[in-house]
Protein backbone atom coordinates (compact mmCIF):
# COMPACT_ATOMS: atom_id res chain seq x y z
CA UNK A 1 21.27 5.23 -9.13
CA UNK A 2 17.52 4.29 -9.73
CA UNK A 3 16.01 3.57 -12.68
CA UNK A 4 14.48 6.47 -14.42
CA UNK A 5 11.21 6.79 -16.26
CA UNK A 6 11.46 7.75 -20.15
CA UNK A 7 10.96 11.66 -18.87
CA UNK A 8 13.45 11.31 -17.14
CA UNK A 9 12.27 12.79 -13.58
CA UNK A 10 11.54 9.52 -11.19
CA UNK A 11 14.35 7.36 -10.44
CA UNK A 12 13.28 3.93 -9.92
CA UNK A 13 15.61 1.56 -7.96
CA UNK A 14 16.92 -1.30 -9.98
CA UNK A 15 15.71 -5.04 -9.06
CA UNK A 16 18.29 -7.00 -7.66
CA UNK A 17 20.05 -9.70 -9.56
CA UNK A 18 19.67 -13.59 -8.66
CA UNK A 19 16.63 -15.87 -7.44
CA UNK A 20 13.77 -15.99 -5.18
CA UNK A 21 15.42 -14.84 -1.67
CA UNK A 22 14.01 -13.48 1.75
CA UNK A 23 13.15 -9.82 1.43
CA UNK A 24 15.81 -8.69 4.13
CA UNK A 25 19.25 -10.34 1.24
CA UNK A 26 18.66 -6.96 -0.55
CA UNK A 27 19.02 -3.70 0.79
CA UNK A 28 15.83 -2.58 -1.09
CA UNK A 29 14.83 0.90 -1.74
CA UNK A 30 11.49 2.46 -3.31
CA UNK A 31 10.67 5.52 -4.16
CA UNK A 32 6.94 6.80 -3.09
CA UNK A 33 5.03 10.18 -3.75
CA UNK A 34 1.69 11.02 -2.00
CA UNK A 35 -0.95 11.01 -4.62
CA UNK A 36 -2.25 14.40 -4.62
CA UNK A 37 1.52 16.09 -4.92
CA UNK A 38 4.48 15.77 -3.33
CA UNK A 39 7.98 15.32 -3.31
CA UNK A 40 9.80 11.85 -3.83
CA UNK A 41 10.89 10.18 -0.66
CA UNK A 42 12.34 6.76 -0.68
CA UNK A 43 10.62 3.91 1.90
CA UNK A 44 12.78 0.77 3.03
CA UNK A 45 12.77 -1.81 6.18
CA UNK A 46 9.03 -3.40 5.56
CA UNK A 47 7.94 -7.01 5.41
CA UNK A 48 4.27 -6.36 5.16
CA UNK A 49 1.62 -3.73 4.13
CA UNK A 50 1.63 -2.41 7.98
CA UNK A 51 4.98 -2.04 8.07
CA UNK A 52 5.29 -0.19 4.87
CA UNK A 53 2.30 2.14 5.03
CA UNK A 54 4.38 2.75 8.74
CA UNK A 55 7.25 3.41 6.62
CA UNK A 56 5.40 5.99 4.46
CA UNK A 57 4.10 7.99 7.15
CA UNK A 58 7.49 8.60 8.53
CA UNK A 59 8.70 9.36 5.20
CA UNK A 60 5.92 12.12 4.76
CA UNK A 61 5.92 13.32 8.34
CA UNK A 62 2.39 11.89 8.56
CA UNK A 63 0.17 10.02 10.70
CA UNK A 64 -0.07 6.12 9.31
CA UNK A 65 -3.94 6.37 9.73
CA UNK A 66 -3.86 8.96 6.95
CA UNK A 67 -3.37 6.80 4.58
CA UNK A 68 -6.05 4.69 3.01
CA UNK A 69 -3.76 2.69 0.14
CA UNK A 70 -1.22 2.97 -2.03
CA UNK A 71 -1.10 2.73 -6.38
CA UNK A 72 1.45 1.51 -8.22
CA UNK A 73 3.18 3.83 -11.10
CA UNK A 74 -0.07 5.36 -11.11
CA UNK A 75 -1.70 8.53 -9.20
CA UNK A 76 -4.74 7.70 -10.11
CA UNK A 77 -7.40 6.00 -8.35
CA UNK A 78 -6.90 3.14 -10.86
CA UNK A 79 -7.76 -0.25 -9.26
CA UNK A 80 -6.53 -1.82 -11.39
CA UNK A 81 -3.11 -0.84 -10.11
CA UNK A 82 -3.77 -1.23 -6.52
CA UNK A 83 -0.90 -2.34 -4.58
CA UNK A 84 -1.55 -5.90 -2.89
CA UNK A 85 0.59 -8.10 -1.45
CA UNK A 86 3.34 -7.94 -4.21
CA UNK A 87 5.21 -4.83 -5.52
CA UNK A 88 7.53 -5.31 -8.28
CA UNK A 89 11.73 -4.37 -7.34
CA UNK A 90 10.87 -1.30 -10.39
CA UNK A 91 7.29 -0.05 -8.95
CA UNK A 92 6.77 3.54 -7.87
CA UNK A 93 4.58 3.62 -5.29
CA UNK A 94 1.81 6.79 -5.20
CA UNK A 95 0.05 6.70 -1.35
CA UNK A 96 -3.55 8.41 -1.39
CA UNK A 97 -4.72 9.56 2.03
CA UNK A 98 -8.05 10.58 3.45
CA UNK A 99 -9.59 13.51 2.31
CA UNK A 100 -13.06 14.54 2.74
CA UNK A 101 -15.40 12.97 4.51
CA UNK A 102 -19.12 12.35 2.86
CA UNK A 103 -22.15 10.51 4.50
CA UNK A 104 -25.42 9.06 1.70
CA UNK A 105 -28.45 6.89 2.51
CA UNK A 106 -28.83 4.19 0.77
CA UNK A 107 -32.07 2.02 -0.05
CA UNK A 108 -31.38 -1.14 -0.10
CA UNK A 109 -34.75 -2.09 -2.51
CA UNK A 110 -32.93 -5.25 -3.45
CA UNK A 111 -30.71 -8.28 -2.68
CA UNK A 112 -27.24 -6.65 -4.42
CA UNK A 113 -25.81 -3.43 -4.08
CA UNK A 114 -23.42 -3.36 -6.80
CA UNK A 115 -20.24 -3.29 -4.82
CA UNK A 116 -17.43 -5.13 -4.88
CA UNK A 117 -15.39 -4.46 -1.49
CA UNK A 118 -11.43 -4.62 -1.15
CA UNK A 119 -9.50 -3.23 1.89
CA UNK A 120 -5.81 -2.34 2.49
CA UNK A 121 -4.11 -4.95 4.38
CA UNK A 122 -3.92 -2.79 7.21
CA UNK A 123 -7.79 -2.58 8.60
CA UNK A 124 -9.48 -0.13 5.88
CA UNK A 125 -12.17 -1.44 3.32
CA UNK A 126 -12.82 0.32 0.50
CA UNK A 127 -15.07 0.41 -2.61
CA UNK A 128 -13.05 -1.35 -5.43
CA UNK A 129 -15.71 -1.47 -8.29
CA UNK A 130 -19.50 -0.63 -8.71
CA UNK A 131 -21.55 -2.30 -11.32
CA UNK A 132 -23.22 -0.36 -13.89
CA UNK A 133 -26.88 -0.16 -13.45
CA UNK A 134 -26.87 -1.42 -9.71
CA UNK A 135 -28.23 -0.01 -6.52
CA UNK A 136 -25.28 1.94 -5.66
CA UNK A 137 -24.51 3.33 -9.05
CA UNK A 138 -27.56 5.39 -8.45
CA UNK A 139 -26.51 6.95 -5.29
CA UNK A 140 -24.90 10.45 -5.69
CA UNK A 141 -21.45 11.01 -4.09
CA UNK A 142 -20.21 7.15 -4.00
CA UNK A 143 -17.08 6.62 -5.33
CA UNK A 144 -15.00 3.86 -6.25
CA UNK A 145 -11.71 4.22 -4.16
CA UNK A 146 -13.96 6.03 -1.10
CA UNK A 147 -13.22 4.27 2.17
CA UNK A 148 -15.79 2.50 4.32
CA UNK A 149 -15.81 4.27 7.23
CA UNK A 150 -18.90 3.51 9.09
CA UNK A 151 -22.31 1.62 8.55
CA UNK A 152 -25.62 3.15 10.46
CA UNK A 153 -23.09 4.85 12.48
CA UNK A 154 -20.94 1.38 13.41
CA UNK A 155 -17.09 2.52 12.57
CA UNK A 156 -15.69 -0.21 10.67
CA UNK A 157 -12.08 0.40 11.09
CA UNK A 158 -9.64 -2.89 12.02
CA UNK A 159 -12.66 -4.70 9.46
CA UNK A 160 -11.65 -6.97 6.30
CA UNK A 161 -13.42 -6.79 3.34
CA UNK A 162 -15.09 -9.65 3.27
CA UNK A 163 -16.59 -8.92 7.03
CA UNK A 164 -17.85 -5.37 5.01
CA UNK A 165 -19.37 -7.35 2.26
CA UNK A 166 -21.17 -9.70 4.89
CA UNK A 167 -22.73 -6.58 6.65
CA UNK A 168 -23.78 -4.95 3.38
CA UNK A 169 -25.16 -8.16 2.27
CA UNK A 170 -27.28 -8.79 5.43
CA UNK A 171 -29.12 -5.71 5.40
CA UNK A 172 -32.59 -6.25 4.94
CA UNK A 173 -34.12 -5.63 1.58
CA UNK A 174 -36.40 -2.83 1.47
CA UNK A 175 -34.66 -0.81 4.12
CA UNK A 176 -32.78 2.51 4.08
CA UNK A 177 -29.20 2.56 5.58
CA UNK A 178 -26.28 5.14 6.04
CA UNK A 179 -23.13 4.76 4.66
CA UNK A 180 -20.03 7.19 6.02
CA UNK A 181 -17.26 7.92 3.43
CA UNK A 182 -14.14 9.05 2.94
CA UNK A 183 -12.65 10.18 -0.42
CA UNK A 184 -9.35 10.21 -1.18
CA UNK A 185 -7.29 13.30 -1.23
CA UNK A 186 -7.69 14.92 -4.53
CA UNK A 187 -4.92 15.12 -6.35
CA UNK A 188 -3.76 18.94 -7.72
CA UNK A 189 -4.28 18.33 -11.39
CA UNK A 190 -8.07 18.51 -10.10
CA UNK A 191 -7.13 21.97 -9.43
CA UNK A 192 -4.35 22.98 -11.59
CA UNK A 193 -1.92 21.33 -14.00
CA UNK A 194 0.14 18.46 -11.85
CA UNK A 195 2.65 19.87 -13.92
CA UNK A 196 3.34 22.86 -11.39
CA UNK A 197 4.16 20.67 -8.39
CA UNK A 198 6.43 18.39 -10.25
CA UNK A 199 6.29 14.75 -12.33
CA UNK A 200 3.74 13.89 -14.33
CA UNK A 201 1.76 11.07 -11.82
CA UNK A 202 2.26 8.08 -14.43
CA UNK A 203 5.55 6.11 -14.12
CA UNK A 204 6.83 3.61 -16.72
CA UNK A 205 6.70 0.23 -15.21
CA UNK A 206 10.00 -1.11 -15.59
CA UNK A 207 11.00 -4.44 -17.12
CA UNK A 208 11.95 -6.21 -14.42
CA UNK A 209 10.69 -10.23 -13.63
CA UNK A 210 11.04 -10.19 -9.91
CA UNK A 211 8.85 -8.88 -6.86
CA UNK A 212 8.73 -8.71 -3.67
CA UNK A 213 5.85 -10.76 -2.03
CA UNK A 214 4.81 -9.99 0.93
CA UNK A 215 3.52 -13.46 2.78
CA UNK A 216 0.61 -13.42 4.90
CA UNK A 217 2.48 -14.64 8.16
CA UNK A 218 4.59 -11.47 8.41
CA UNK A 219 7.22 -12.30 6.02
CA UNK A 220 8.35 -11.06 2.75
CA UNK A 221 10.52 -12.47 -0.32
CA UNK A 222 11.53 -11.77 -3.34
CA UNK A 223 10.30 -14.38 -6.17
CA UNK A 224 9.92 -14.62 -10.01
CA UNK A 225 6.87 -12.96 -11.11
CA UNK A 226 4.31 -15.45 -11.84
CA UNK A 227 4.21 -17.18 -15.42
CA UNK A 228 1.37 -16.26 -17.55
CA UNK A 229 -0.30 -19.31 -17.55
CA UNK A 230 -0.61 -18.95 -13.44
CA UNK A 231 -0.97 -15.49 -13.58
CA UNK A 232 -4.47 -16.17 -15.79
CA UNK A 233 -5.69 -18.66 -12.90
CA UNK A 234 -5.17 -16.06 -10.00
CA UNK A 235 -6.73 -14.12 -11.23
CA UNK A 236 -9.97 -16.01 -12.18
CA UNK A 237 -9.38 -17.00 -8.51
CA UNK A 238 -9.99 -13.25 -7.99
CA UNK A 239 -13.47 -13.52 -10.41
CA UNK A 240 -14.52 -16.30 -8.29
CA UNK A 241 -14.14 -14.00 -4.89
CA UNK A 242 -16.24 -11.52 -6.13
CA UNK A 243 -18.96 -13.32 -7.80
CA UNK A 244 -19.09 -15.63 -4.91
CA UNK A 245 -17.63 -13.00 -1.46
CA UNK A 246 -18.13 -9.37 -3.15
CA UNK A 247 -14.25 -8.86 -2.43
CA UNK A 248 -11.47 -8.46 -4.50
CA UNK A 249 -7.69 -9.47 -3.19
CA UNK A 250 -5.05 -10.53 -5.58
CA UNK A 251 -3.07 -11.52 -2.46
CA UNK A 252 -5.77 -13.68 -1.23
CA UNK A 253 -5.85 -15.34 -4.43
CA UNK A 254 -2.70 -16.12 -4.76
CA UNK A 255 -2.90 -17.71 -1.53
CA UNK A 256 -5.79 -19.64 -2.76
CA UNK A 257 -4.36 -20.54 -6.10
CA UNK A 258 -1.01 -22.52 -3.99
CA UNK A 259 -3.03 -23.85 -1.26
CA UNK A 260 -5.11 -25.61 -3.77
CA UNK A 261 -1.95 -26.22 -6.04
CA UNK A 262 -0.81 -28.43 -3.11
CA UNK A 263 -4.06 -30.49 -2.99
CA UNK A 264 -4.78 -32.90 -5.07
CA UNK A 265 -8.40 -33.39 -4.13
CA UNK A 266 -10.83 -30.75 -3.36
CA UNK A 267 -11.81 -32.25 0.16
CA UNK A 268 -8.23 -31.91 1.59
CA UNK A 269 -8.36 -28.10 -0.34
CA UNK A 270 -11.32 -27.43 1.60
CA UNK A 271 -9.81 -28.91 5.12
CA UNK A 272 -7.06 -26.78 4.19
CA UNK A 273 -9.46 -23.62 4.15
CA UNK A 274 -10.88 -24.62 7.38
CA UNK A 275 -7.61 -24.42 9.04
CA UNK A 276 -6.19 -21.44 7.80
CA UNK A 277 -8.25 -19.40 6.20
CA UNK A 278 -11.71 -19.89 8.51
CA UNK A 279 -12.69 -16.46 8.97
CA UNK A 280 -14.18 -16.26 5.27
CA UNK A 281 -16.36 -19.18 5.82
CA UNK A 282 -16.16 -19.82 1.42
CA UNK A 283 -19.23 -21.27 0.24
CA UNK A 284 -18.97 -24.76 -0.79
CA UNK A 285 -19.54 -24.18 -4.55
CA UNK A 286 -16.61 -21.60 -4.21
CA UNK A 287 -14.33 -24.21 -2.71
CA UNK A 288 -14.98 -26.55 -5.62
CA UNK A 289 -14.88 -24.04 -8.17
CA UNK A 290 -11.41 -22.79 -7.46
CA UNK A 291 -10.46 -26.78 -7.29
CA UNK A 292 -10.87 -27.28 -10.57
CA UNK A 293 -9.76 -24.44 -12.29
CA UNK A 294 -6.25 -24.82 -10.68
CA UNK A 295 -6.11 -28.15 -11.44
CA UNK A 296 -7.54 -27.63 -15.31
CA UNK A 297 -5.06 -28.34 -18.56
């Protein structure tokens, strides 16, 4: 049986015992609610975010395109618990799906917006963070967590963040745009205690030291979480990315953080982006940034 939170009323599978091994060793089960209420259905069989949003939908008798992205031991749209391309063996997994759909106009009266752009491994950006004081935190109705759906009427689904953040960006100062949004579904307790459908939303993260990483050609294993010391450099890898991109992807920087690991000079790290990460053309000054600060005592 599955680990259960303190409350008793979400079993939690249990991580498996041993080392870092390919996903498909373990028989690996985890439990997943949809956000806004439901019941507890278990999701197996993936090796990638496609794959296990796929895996959702059946469980939920939904259409995969519902969903927009999943939370870990959270309901909440909480980004800081946004699943990425690792999901520890105890994580619950909450899936939020569209709700309603809003369109704003947006002036654009100066070179930043404010945003800071993610997306959901599976062709849906969305609005991670919005800086206090900025263009957009002036615009009624924008959300952090709504999904990009279209720009001046150009759908944007099947786009990565960081292509998002490069059409926001090139919008001309000084002109007025149209965004078109969708929220999330609202979860009941914005109606009526969550209490009445059953669980409480929040889930005890469990203690376990292993996850399962899901690898960017397809593949998935289960590793040792990352030390401390590592962990701190991701994710100033992930600072970097948004000062320097406007996105945020803790997968992508942890990609970064090895790839420049395995260099020991920041020439080859950069031939290395070149080759297999082109499509996010990194600004030079990124590139040498991220450099040093994996290579720094």
């Amino acid at each position: 049986m599955g680990k259960k939170d303190k409350k008793g009323d979400r079993p939690l599978p249990p991580p498996p015992a041993g080392g870092a091994a390919p996903a498909d060793a373990f028989d690996m089960v985890f439990h997943c609610q949809l956000a806004h209420g439901s019941q507890t259905r278990q999701v197996r069989d993936f090796t990638n975010v496609k794959q296990l949003y796929e895996s959702i939908a059946k469980a939920f008798s939904i259409a995969t395109e519902e969903i927009l992205y999943c939370t870990l031991n959270t309901h909440k749209v909480d980004m800081t618990r946004l699943l990425g391309g690792q999901i520890g063996l105890d994580d619950f997994l909450f899936a939020h799906v569209k709700g309603d759909t809003k369109v704003v106009k947006v002036n654009k009266d100066g070179p930043a917006l404010g945003l800071t752009i993610s997306d959901n491994g599976a062709g849906y950006a969305f609005i991670k963070k919005i800086r206090d004081d900025s263009i957009m935190s002036k615009v009624d109705q924008v959300a952090v967590g709504d999904h990009i759906h279209a720009i001046n009427g150009t759908e944007l689904n099947g786009c990565r963040h960081f292509e998002v953040a490069r059409m926001l960006k090139e919008i001309a100062i000084g002109s007025e745009f149209t965004l078109q949004l969708v929220e999330p579904k609202k979860a009941f307790d914005a109606i009526a205690p969550r209490g009445a459908v059953g669980g409480t939303g929040e889930v005890k993260v469990g203690e376990g030291k292993k996850t399962l990483r899901m690898k960017r050609d397809g593949t998935a294993v289960v590793e040792d979480v990352a030390s401390d010391d590592v962990q701190v450099k991701i994710n100033k890898i992930d600072d970097l990315l948004e000062n320097f991109v406007g996105i945020r992807d803790m997968d992508l920087s942890t990609t970064l953080y090895h790839l420049a690991k395995d260099c020991a000079e920041a020439d080859k790290f950069a031939g290395k982006l070149d080759v297999e990460l082109s499509d996010f053309e990194f600004p030079d000054d990124f590139v040498l940034d991220a450099h040093e600060l994996v290579h720094s005592k």
